[in-house]
Protein backbone atom coordinates (compact mmCIF):
# COMPACT_ATOMS: atom_id res chain seq x y z
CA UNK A 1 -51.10 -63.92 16.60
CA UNK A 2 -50.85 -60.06 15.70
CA UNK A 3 -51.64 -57.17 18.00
CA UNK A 4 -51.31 -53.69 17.41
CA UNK A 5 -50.98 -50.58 19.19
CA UNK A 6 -51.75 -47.56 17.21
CA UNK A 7 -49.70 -44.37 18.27
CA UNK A 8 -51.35 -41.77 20.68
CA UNK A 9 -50.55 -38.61 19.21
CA UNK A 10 -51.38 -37.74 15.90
CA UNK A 11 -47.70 -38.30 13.70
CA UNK A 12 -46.44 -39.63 16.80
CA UNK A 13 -44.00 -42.86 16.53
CA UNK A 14 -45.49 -44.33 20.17
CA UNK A 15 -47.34 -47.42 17.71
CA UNK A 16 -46.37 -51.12 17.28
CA UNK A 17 -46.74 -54.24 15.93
CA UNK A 18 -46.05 -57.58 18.37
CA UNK A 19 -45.85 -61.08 16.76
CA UNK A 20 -46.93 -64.03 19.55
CA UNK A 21 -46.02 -67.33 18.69
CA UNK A 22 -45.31 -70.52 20.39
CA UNK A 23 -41.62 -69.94 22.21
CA UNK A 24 -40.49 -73.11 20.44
CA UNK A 25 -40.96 -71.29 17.47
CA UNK A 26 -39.02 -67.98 17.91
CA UNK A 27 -36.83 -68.65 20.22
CA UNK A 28 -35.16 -65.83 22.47
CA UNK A 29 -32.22 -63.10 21.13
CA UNK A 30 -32.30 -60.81 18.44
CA UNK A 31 -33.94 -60.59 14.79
CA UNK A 32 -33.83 -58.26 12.41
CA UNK A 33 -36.94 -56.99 10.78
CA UNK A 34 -38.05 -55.05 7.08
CA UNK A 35 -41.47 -53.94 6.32
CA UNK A 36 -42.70 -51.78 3.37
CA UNK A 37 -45.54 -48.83 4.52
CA UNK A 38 -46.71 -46.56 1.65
CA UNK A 39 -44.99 -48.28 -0.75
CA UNK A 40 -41.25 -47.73 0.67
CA UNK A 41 -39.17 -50.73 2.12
CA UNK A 42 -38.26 -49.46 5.98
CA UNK A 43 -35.05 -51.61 7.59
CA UNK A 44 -33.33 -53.27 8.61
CA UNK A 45 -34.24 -53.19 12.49
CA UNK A 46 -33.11 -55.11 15.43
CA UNK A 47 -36.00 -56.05 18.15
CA UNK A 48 -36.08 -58.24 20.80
CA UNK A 49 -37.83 -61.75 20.89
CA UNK A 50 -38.77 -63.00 24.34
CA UNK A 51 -40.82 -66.48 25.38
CA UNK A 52 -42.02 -66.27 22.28
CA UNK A 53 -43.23 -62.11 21.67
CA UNK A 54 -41.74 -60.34 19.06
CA UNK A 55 -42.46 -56.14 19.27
CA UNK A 56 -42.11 -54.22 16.45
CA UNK A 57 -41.41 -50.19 18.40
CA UNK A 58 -41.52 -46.98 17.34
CA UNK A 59 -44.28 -47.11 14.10
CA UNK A 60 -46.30 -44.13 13.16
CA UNK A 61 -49.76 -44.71 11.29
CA UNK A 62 -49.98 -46.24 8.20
CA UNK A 63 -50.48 -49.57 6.59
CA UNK A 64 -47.63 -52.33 7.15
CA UNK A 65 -46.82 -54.92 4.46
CA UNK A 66 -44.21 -57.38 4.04
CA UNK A 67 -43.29 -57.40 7.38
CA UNK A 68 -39.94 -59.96 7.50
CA UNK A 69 -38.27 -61.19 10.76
CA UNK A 70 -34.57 -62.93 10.58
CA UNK A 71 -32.26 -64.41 12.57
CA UNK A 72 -29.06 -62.09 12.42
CA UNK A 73 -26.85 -65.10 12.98
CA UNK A 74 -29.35 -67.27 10.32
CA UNK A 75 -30.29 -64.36 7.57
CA UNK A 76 -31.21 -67.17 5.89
CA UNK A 77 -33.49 -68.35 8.19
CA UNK A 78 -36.83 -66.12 8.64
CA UNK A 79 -40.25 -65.53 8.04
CA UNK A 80 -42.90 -62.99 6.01
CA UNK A 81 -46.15 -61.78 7.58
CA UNK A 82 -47.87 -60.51 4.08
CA UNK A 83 -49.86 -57.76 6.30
CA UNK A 84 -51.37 -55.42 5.87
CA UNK A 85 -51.21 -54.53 9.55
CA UNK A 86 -52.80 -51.05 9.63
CA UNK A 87 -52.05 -48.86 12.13
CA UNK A 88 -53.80 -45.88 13.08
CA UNK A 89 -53.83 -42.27 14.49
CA UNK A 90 -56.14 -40.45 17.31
CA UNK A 91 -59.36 -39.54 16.15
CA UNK A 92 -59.05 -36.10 15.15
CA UNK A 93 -61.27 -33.02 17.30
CA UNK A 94 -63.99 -32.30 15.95
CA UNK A 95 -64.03 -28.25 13.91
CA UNK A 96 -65.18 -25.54 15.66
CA UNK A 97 -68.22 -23.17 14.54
CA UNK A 98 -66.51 -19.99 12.74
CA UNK A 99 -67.75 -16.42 12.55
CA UNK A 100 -67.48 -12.83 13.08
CA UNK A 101 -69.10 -9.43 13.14
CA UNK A 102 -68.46 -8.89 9.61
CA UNK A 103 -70.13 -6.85 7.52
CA UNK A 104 -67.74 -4.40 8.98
CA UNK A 105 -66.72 -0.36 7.81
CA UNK A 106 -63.14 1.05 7.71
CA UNK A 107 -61.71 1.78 11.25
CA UNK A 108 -63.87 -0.37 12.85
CA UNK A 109 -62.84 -3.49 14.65
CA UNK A 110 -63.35 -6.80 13.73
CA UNK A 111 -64.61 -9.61 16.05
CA UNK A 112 -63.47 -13.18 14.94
CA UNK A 113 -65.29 -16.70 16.53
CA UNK A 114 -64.49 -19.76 16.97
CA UNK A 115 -66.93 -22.45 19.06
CA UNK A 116 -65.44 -23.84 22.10
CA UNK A 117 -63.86 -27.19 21.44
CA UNK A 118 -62.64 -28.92 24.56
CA UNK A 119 -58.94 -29.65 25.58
CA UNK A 120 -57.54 -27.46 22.22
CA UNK A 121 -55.99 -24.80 21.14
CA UNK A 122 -56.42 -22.38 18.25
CA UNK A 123 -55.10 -21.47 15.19
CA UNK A 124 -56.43 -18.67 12.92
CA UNK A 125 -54.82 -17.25 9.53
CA UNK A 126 -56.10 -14.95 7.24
CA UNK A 127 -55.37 -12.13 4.74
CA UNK A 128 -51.96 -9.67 5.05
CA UNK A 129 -50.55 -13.10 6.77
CA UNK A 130 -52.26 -12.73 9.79
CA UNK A 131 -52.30 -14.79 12.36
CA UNK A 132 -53.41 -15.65 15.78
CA UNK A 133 -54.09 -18.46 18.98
CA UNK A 134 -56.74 -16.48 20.50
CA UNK A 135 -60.11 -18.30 20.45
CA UNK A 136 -61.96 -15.09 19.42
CA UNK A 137 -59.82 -12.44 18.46
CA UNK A 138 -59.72 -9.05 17.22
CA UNK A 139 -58.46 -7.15 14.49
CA UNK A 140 -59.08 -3.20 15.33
CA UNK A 141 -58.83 -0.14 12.62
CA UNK A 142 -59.74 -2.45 9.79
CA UNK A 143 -58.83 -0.88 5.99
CA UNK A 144 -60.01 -2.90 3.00
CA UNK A 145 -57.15 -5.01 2.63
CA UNK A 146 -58.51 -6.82 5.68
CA UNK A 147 -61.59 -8.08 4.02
CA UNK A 148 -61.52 -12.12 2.69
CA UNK A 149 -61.53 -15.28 3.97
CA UNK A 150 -60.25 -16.28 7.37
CA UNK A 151 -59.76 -19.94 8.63
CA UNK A 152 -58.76 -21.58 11.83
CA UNK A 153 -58.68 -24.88 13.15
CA UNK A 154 -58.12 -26.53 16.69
CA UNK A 155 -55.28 -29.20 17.90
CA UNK A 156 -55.62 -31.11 21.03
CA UNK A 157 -53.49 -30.74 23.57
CA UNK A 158 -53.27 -34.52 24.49
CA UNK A 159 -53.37 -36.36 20.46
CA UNK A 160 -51.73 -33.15 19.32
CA UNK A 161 -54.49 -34.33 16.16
CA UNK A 162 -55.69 -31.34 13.87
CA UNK A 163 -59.30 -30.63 13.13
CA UNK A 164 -60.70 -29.67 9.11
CA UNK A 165 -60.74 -26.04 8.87
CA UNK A 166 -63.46 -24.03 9.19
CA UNK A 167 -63.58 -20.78 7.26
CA UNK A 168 -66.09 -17.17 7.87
CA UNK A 169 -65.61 -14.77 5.22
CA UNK A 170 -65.18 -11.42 6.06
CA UNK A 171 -67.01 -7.85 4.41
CA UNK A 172 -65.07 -4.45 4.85
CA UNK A 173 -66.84 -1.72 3.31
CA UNK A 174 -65.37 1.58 2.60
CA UNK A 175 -66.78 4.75 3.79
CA UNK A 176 -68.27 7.04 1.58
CA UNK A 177 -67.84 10.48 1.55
CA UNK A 178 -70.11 13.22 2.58
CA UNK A 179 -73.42 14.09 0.66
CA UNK A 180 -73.70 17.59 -1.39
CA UNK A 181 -76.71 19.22 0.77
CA UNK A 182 -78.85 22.25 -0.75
CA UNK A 183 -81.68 24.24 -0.21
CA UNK A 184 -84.18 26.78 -1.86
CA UNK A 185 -82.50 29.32 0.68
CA UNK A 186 -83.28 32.00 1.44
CA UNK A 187 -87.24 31.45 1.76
CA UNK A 188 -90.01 33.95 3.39
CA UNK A 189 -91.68 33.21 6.15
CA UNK A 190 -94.20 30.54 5.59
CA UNK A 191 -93.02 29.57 2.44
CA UNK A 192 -91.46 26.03 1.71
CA UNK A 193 -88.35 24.85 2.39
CA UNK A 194 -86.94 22.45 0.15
CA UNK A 195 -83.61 20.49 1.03
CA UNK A 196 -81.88 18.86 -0.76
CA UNK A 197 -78.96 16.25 -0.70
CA UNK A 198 -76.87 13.95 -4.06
CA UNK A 199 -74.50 11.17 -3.30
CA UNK A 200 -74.27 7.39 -3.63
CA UNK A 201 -76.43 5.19 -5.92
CA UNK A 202 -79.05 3.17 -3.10
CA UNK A 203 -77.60 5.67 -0.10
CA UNK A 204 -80.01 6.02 2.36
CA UNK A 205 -80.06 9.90 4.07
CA UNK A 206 -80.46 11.08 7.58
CA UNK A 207 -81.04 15.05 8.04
CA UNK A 208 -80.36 16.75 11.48
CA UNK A 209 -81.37 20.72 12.05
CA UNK A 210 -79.43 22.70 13.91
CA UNK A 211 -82.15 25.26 13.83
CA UNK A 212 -83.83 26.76 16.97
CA UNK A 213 -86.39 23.90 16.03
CA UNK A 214 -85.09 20.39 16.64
CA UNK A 215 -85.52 18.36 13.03
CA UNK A 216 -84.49 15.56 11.69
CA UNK A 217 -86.14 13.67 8.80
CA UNK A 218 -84.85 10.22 6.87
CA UNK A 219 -85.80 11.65 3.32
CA UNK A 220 -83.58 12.31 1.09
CA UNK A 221 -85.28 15.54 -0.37
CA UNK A 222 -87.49 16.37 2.50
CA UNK A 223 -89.34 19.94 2.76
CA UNK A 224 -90.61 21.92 5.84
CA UNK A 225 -93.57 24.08 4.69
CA UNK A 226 -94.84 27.19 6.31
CA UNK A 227 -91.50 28.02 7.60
CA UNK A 228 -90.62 30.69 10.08
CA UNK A 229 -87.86 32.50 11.82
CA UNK A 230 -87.46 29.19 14.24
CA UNK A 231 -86.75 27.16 11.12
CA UNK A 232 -83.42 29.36 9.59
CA UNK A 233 -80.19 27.57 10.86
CA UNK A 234 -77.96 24.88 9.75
CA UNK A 235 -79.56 21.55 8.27
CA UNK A 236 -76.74 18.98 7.95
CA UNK A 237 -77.09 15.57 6.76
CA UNK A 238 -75.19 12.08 6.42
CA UNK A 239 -75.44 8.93 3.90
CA UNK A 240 -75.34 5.26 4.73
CA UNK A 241 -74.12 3.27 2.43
CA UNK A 242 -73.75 -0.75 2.73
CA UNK A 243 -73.84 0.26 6.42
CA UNK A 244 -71.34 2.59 6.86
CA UNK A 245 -72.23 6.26 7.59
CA UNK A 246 -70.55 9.35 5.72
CA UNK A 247 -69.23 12.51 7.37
CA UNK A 248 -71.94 15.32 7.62
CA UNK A 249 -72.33 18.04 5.15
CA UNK A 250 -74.03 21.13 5.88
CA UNK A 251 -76.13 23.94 4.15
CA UNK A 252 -77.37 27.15 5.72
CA UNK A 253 -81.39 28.13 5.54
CA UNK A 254 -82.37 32.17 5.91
CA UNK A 255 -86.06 33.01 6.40
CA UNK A 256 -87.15 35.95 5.43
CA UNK A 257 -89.84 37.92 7.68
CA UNK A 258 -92.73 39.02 5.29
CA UNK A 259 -92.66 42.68 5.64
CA UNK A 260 -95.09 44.58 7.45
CA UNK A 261 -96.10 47.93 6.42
CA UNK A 262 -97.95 50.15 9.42
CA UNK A 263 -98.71 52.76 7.30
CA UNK A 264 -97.83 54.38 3.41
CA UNK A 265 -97.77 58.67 3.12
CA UNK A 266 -97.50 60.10 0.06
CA UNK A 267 -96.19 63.83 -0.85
CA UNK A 268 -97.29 65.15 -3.95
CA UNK A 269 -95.62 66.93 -6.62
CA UNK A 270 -94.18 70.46 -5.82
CA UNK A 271 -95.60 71.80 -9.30
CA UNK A 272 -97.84 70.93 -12.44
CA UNK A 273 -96.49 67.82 -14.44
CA UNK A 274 -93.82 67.22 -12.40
CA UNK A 275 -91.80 64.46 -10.78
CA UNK A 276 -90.93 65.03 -7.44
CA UNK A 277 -93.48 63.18 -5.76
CA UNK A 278 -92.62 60.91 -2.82
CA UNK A 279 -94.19 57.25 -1.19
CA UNK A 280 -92.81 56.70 2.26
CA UNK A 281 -93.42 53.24 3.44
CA UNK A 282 -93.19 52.65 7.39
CA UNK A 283 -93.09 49.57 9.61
CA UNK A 284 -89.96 47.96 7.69
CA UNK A 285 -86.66 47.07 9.59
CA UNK A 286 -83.98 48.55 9.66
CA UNK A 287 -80.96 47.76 7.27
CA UNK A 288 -83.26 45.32 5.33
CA UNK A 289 -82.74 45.06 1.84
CA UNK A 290 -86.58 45.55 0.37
CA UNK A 291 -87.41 45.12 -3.13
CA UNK A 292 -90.72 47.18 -4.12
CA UNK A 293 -93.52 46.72 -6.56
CA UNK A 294 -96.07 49.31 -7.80
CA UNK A 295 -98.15 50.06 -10.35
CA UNK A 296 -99.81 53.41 -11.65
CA UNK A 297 -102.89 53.62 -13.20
CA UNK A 298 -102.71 49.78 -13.95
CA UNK A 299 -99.69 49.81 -15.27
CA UNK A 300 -96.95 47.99 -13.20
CA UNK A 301 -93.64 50.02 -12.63
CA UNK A 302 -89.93 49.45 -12.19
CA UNK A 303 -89.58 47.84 -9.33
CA UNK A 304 -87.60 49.15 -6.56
CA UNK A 305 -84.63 47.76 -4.62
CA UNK A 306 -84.14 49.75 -1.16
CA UNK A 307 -82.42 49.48 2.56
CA UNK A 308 -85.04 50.51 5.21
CA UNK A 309 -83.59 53.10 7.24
CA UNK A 310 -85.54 54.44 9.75
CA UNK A 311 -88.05 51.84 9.52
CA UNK A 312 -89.35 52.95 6.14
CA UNK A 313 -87.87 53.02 2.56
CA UNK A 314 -88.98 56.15 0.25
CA UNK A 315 -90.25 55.57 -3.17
CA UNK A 316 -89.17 59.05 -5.32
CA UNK A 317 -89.40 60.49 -8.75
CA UNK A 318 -93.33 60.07 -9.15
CA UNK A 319 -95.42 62.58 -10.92
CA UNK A 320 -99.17 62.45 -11.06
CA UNK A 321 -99.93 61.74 -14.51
C-alpha cells in the first residue's frame, strides 16, 4: 500500500511517500532508497523501516518514478515501485481584482488597487522598477515615465503559494501648455466683443472674466454683444486636453464710451474767403483721444484726430466756401 502526503507550503520539502507492507516482508533497520522526479535520478537515501512502514521524508511536489528500496547490508536484495506517485502543492490563492485611478495628468498622484484576498500579502511591480507590499498604494508627482503596465500578485501567509498576476495599465497624460487668447479690443460701447483663443487639436476651452461683470463661457470663440464699460477687464482662459487642464492665458478688453456731444458752436471766418473758421465740440472727456468726421457741402473731409481738453476738441482751418 502507498500513501502520500503532499507538502504544505508551496516549494516546501514537508511531503512524503510511505510504503506499508506486511512486516514479514520488510523487516525492521535501514534501506536505502533512489527515485527519479522530472526526469533526474535523486539518491541514494537512508529511511527507516518499522513493523512493516517504510517513509520516504522530506519530498517537494512533483511526480515520483522508479522509486527503489535496498537493503544496505543486501544491495542486492530490493525492490522497484514503477510510480508515478505524484505529489502535490497547496492550492494556490486565488488573484486579486487590479486597478487604479488612471487616466492620470503630470504631478498628480496615482492610486493603485488590489481586491482584498484573505490571509496574503502583496506584491506590486511596475515601470522605473518600482515596487511595493502595500495593498493599494500610491505613487504621488507622477511624470510620464510612470505611465505602463503595473502587476501584483498575493502569497499566503500559511502555503506561502503565489497567485497568477493580475495587471491594470496605467495613462499619464502630459499637460499642455496655455492657450493664445485674443480679442477685437478695444470695442465701443455696445459693440461686440469677440474672443478669441488657438491651442491643441480636440482641446476643449473654459473662459473666466475678470471684468466688473462675472463671465465665464465654455466656447472656444465666444462673443459678448452690446458691451459696456462693466464688460472691459481681463478675460483669461484654460484648455483641457485628454483631461488635463493648461495654465491660464490672459488678454485685456477696453470699451470705449460712445462720445456724447452736448452741444457744437461754430465761429466764422474773420474775413471774405478765408480760413480761420472754428467748430468747437463740447461734452467730450477729458484727455480722450477723439477721431472726427465731417463733411462740407457733401463732400466728406479729412478726418480729424484730437485730445479733448476741456471737455471739447476744436475743429480749425475752415473757410465758408
Amino acid at each position: 500500500i502507498v500513501t502520500t502526503s503532499n507538502p504544505t507550503t508551496c516549494g516546501g520539502s514537508q511531503g512524503s511517500i510511505t510504503v506499508t507492507v506486511p512486516p514479514a516482508q520488510l523487516s525492521n533497520g535501514t534501506y536505502t532508497i533512489y527515485y527519479i522526479r522530472g526526469g533526474t535520478q535523486y539518491g541514494p537515501f537512508i529511511v527507516n523501516a518499522a513493523s512493516g512502514v517504510l517513509t520516504i521524508p522530506n519530498l517537494v511536489a512533483g511526480s515520483y518514478t522508479t522509486i527503489q528500496i535496498f537493503s544496505p547490508t543486501n544491495p542486492s536484495c530490493g525492490d522497484t515501485l514503477q510510480g508515478p506517485v505524484v505529489l502535490t502543492d497547496p492550492t494556490r490563492p486565488s488573484p486579486p481584482t487590479a486597478g487604479s485611478n488612471s487616466p492620470l495628468c503630470v504631478t498628480q498622484t496615482l492610486n493603485l488597487t488590489a481586491s482584498t484576498v484573505a490571509g496574503v500579502t502583496y506584491q506590486w511591480v511596475g515601470p522605473q522598477n518600482y515596487a511595493s507590499t502595500a495593498q493599494n498604494p500610491s505613487v504621488s508627482n507622477v511624470a510620464t515615465i510612470n505611465a505602463g503596465t503595473y502587476k501584483v500578485v498575493v502569497k499566503s501567509t500559511t502555503t506561502l503559494c503565489v497567485s497568477d498576476t493580475a495587471s491594470t495599465v496605467v495613462v499619464i497624460n502630459t499637460i499642455a501648455a496655455a492657450p493664445t487668447p485674443g480679442s477685437n479690443s478695444p470695442v465701443c460701447e455696445g459693440g461686440t466683443i469677440n474672443l478669441t483663443a488657438s491651442g491643441a487639436v480636440g482641446a476643449s476651452y473654459t473662459w473666466s472674466g475678470q471684468a466688473p461683470l462675472v463671465y465665464s463661457s465654455n466656447i472656444q470663440d465666444p462673443s459678448i454683444s452690446n458691451a459696456s464699460s462693466a464688460n472691459a477687464g481681463t478675460y483669461c482662459v484654460s484648455q483641457n486636453v485628454s483631461g488635463c487642464i493648461s495654465p491660464l492665458a490672459c488678454t485685456s478688453v477696453t470699451v470705449n464710451p460712445k462720445p456724447v456731444i452736448s452741444n457744437v458752436v461754430g465761429a466764422n471766418p474773420t474775413s471774405c474767403g478765408g480760413s480761420d473758421g472754428t467748430l468747437t465740440i463740447s461734452g467730450l472727456t477729458n484727455g480722450v483721444s477723439y477721431t472726427i468726421n465731417y463733411s462740407k457741402g457733401g463732400v466728406g473731409q479729412t478726418p480729424v484726430v484730437q485730445v479733448a481738453s476741456g471737455g471739447h476738441v476744436i475743429i480749425t482751418g475752415l473757410s465758408s466756401a
